[in-house]
Protein backbone atom coordinates (compact mmCIF):
# COMPACT_ATOMS: atom_id res chain seq x y z
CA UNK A 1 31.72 125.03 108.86
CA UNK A 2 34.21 126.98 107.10
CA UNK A 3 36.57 126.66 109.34
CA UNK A 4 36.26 122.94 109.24
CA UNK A 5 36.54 123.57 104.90
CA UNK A 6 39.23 125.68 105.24
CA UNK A 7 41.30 123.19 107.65
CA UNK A 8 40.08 120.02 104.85
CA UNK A 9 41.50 122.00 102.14
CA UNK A 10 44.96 122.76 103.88
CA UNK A 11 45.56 118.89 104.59
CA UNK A 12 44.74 118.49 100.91
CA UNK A 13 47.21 120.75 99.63
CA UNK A 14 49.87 119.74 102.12
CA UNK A 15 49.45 115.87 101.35
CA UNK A 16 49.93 117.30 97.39
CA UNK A 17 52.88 118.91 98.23
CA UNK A 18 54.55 116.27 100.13
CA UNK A 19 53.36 113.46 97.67
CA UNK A 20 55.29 115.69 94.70
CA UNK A 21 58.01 116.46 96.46
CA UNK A 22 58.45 112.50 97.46
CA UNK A 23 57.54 111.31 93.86
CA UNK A 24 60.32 113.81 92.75
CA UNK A 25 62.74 111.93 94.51
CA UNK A 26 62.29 108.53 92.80
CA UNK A 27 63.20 107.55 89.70
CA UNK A 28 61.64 104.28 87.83
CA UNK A 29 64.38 102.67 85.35
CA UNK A 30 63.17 100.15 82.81
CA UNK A 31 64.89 96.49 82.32
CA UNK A 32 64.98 93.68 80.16
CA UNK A 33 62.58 90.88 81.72
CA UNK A 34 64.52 87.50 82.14
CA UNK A 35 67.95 89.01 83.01
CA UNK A 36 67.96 88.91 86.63
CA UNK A 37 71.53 88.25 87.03
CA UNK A 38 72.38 91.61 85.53
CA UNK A 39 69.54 93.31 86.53
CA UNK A 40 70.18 92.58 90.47
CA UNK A 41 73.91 92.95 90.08
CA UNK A 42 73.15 96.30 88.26
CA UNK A 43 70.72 97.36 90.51
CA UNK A 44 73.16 97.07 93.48
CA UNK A 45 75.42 99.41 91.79
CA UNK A 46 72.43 102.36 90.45
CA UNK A 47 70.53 101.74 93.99
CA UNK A 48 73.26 102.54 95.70
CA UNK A 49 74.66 105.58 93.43
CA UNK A 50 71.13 107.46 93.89
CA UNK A 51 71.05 106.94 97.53
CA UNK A 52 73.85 109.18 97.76
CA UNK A 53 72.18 111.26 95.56
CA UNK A 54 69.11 111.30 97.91
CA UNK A 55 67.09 109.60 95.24
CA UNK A 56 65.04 106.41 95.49
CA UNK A 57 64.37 104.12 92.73
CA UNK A 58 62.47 101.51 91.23
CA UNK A 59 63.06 99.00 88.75
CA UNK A 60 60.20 97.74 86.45
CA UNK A 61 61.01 94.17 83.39
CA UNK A 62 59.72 94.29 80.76
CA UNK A 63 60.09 92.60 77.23
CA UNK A 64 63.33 94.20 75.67
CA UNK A 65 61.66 96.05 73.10
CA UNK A 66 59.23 97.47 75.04
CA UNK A 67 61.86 98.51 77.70
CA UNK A 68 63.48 100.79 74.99
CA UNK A 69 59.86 102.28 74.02
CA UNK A 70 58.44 103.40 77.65
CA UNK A 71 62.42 105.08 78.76
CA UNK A 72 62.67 106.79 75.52
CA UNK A 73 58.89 107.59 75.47
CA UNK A 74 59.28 109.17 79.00
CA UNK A 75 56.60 106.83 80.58
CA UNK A 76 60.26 105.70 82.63
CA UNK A 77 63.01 107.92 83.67
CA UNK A 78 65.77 105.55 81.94
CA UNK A 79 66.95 102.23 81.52
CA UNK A 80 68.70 100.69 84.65
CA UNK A 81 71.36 98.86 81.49
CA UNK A 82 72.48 99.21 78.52
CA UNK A 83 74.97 98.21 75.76
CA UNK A 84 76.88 101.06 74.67
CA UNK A 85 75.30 103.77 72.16
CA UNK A 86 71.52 102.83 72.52
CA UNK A 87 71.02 106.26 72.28
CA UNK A 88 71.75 107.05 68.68
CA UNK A 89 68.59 104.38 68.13
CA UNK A 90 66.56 106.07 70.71
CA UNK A 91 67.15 110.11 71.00
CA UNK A 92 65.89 110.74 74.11
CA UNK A 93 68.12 108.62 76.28
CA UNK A 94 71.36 109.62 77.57
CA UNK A 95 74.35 107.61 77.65
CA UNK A 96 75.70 107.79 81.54
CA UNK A 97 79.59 107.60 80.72
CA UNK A 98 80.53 105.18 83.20
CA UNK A 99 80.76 101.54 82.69
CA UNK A 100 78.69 99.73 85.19
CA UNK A 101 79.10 95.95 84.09
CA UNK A 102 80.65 93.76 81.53
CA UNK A 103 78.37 90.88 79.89
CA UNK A 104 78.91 87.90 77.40
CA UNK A 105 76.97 87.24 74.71
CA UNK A 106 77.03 83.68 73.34
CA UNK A 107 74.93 81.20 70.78
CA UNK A 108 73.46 77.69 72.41
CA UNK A 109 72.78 74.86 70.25
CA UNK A 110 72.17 71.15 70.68
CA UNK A 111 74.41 68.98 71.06
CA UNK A 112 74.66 67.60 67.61
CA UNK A 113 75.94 70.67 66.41
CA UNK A 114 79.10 72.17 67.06
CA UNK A 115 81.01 74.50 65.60
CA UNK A 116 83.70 77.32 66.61
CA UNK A 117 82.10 80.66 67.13
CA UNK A 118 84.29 83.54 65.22
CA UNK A 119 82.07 86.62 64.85
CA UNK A 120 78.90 86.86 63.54
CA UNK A 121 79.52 85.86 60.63
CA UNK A 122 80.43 82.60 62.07
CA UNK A 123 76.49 82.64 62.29
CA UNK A 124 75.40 82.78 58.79
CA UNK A 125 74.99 79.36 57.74
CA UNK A 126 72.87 78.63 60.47
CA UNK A 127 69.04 79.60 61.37
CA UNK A 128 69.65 81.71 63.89
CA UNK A 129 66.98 82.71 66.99
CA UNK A 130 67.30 86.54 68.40
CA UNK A 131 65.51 88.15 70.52
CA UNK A 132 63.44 91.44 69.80
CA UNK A 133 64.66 94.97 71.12
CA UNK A 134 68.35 93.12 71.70
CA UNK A 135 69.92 95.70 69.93
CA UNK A 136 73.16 94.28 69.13
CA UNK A 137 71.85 90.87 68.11
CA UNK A 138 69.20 92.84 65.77
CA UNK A 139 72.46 94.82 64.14
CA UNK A 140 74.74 91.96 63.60
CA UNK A 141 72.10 89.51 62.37
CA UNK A 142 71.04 91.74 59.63
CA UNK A 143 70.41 90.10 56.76
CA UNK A 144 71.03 86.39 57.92
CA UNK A 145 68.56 83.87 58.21
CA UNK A 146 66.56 84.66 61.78
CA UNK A 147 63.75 84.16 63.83
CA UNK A 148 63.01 86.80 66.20
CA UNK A 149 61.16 86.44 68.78
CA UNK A 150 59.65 88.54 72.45
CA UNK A 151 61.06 86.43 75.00
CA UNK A 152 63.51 84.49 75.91
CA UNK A 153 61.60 81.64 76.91
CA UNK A 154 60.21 81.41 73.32
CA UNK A 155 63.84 81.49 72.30
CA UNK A 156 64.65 78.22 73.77
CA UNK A 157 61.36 76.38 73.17
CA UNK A 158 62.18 77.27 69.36
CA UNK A 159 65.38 75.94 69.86
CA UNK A 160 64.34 72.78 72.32
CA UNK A 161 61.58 71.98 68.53
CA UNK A 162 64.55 72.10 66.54
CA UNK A 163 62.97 75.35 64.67
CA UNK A 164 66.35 77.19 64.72
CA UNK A 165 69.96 76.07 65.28
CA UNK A 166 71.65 78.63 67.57
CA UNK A 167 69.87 80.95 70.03
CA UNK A 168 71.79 84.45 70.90
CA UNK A 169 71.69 85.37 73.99
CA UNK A 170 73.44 86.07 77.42
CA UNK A 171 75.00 83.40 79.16
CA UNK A 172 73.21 84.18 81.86
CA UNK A 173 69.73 84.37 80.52
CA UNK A 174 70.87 80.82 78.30
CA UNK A 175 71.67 79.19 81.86
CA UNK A 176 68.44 80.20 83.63
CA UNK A 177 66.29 79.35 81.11
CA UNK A 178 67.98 75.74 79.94
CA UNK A 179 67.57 75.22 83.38
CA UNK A 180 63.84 76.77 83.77
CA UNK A 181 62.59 74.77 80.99
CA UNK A 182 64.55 71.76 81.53
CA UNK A 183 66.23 71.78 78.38
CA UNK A 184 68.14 68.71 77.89
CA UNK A 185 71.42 67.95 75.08
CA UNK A 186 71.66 72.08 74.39
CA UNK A 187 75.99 73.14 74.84
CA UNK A 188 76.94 76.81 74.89
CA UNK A 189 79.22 77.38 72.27
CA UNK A 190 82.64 79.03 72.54
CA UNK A 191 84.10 81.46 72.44
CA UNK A 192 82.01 84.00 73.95
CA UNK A 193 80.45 85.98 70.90
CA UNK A 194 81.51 89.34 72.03
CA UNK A 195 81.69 91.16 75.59
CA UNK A 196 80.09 93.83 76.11
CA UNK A 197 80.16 97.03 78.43
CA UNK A 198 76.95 97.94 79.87
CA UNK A 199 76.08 101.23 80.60
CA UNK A 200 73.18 103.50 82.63
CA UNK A 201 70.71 105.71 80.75
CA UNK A 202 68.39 108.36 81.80
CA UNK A 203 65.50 110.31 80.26
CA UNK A 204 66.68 113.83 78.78
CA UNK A 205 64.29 115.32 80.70
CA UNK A 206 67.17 114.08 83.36
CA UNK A 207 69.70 115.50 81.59
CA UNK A 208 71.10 117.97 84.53
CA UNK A 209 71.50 115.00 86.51
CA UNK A 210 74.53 113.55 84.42
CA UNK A 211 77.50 115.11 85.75
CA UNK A 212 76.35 114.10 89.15
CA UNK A 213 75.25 110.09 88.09
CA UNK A 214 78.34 109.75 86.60
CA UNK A 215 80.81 111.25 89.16
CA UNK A 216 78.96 108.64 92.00
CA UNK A 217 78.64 105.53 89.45
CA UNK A 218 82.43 105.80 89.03
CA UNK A 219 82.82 106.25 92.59
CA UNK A 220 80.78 103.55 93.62
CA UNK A 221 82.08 100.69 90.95
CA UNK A 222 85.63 101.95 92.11
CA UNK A 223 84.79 100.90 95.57
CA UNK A 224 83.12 98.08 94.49
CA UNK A 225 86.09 96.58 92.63
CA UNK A 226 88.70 97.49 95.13
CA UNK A 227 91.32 95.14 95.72
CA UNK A 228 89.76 94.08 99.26
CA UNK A 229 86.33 93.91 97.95
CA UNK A 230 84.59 90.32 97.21
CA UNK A 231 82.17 92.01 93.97
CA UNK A 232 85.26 92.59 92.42
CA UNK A 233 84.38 89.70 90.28
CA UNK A 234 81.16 89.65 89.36
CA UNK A 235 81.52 93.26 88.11
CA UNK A 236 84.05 91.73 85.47
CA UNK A 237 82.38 88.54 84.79
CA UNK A 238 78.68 88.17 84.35
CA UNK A 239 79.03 85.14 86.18
């Protein structure tokens, strides 16, 4: 009967130890909910630089906002993208030096309005619909007239009742969900608002992994983008 205990306890401790050592080998990296687009075409890129780190990962939306909160909280090891300098808002998240995408952010509005976009400011005489936890909307916004919102879906129903007159976002976030919701007489506006590098972040507690993420993100957007490759593109347009 001991024996038997003895043997039961063993398989215990052994299952432990190779369930830790597994779940030490995979990483979970937030996202922003409704940006598949990026999110798959970043995902490519961080998949593939942890594999040749030996390290698994998994990829979790979640409303923008809340993103930010469970990477920086620690609940999640990171965020799989960024814009730049998200980590002077949230402390615990480290900037991985390696640009990993380029996106566009542009306003929408219906077709009776039109108007050239130059800048923010361009912006102010308008009722303008955000998103919340889009950090660089929330900063260059400030102090205009705004409606923020948690999704992006709310975004465009605001803007499909004629509740605000432009709606920041991505263009391709505005795409999918004009599309989604079958939004009809909404334009894009143009230019482009501003373009954007995108960066990786990781938990501090992940800190000793940064000289290594960054060496193999480089590498593998390098590759990526060489002149034979066919992702060239969609690493330098979101689109």
């Amino acid at each position: 009967m001991k024996t038997k205990f003895f043997i039961a306890m063993l398989c215990v401790l052994s299952i432990g130890g190779v369930l830790k050592t597994y779940a030490k080998n995979i990483l979970t990296f937030s996202t922003v909910e409704g940006a598949q687009v990026l999110a798959s075409k970043s995902e490519i890129i961080i998949r593939e630089a942890y594999r040749r780190l030996g390290i698994q990962i998994k990829v979790i939306p979640l409303q923008a906002e809340q993103a930010l909160d469970m990477s920086n909280s620690g609940v999640y090891d990171g965020e799989l993208f960024r814009v730049a300098n998200i980590h002077k808002q949230y402390p615990n998240l480290r900037m991985v030096p390696a640009v990993i995408l380029y996106n566009e952010d542009v306003v929408f509005a219906k077709n009776s309005l039109t108007f050239v976009v130059d800048g923010y400011e361009s912006l102010r005489p308008y009722r303008i619909g955000i998103v919340k936890g889009v950090k660089n909307a929330e900063i260059g916004t400030a102090g205009m007239n705004r409606e923020v919102v948690t999704t992006y879906k709310n975004l465009f129903l605001l803007l499909k009742a004629g509740r605000i007159d432009v709606a920041f976002c991505t263009r391709e976030k505005g795409i999918k969900f004009i599309k989604e919701l079958n939004i009809k007489h909404i334009n894009m506006l143009e230019p482009p608002l501003s373009r954007e590098k995108l960066y990786h972040y990781l938990h501090k507690r992940h800190e000793h992994l940064l000289p290594k993420v960054t060496k193999v993100l480089k590498q593998v957007v390098s590759e990526l983008c060489a002149p034979s490759a066919t992702t060239c593109t969609w690493l330098i347009n979101p689109l």
